[in-house]
Protein backbone atom coordinates (compact mmCIF):
# COMPACT_ATOMS: atom_id res chain seq x y z
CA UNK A 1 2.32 5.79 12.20
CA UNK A 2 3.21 2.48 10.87
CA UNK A 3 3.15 2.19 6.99
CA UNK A 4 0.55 0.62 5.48
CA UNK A 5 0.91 -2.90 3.16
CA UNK A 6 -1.34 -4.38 0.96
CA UNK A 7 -3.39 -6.22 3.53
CA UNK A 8 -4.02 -3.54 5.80
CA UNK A 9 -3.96 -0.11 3.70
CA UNK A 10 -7.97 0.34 4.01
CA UNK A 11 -7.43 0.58 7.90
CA UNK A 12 -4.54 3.53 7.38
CA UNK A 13 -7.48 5.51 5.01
CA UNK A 14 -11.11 6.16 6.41
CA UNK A 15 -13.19 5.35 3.39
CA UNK A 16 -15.44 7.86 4.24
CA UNK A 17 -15.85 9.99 0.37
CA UNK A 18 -15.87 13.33 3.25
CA UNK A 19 -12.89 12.87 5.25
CA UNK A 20 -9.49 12.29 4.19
CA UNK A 21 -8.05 11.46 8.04
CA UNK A 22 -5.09 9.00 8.40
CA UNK A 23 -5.69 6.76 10.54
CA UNK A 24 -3.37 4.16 13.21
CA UNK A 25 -3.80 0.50 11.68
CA UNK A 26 -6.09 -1.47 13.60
CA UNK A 27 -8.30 1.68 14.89
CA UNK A 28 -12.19 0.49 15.17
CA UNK A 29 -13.11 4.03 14.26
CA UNK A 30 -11.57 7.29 12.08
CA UNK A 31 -10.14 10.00 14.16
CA UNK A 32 -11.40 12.32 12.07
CA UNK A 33 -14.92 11.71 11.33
CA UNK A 34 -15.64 8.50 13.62
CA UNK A 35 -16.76 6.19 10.55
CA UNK A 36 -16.43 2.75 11.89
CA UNK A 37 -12.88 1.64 9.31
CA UNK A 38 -13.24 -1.14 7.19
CA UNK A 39 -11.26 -4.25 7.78
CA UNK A 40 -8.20 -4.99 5.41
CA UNK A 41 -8.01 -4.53 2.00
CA UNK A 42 -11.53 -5.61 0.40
CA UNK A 43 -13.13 -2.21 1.55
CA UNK A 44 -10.48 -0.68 -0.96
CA UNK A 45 -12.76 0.01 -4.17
CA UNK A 46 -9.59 1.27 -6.59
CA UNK A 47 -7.37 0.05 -8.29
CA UNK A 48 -4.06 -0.60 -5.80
CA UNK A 49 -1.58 1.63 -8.42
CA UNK A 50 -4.09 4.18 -8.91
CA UNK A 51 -3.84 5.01 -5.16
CA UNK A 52 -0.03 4.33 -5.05
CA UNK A 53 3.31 3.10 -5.45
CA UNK A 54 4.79 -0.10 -3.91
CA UNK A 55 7.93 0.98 -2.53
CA UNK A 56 9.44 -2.61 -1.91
CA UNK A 57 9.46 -5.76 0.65
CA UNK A 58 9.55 -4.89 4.51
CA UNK A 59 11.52 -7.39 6.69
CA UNK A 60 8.39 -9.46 7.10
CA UNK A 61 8.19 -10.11 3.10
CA UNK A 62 4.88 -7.52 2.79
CA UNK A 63 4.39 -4.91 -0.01
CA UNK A 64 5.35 -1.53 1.27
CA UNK A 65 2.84 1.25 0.15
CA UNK A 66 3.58 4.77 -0.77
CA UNK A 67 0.11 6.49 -1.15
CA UNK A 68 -0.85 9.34 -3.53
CA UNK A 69 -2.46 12.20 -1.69
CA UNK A 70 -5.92 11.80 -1.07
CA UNK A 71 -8.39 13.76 -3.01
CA UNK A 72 -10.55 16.64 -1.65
CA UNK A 73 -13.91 16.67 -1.81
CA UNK A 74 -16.18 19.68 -2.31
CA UNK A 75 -18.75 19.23 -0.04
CA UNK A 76 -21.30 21.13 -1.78
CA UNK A 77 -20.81 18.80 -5.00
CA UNK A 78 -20.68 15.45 -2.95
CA UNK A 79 -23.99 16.49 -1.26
CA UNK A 80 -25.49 17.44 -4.74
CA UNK A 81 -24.56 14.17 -6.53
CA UNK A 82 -26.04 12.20 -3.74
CA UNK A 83 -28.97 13.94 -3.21
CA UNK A 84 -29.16 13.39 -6.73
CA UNK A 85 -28.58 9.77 -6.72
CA UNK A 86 -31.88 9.09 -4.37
């Protein structure tokens, strides 16, 4: 699995707040839970050093990405707070 970079770290993660699959960059759909990905990095709603560390310049001068792990969600809470959110 390639690394991901600044530009395209929101393909590596499915956004979806339920599944926490890693995905191949330029996938249409997540492996895991097949949410259609979000292209590049404006699907990516935090800030870039919450979610990890840049671990330096790959050979073709982009930002190499070390992600924290992601978080687990209850799904029993996530269901709650958007059930109560309607």
């Amino acid at each position: 699995m390639t690394k991901p970079t600044e530009v395209n770290i929101a393909w590596w993660l499915c956004m979806s707040n339920t599944c926490t699959k890693l995905n191949d960059i330029g996938e249409e759909r997540c492996k895991g839970c097949d949410a259609k990905l979000a292209k590049g990095a404006t699907a990516w709603s935090v800030d870039i050093n919450e979610s990890g560390q840049c671990e330096g310049i790959d050979s073709k001068g982009k930002a190499v990405w070390n992600l924290h792990e992601a978080k687990r969600v209850d799904l029993s809470e996530a269901r709650a707070e958007r059930h109560l959110s309607l």
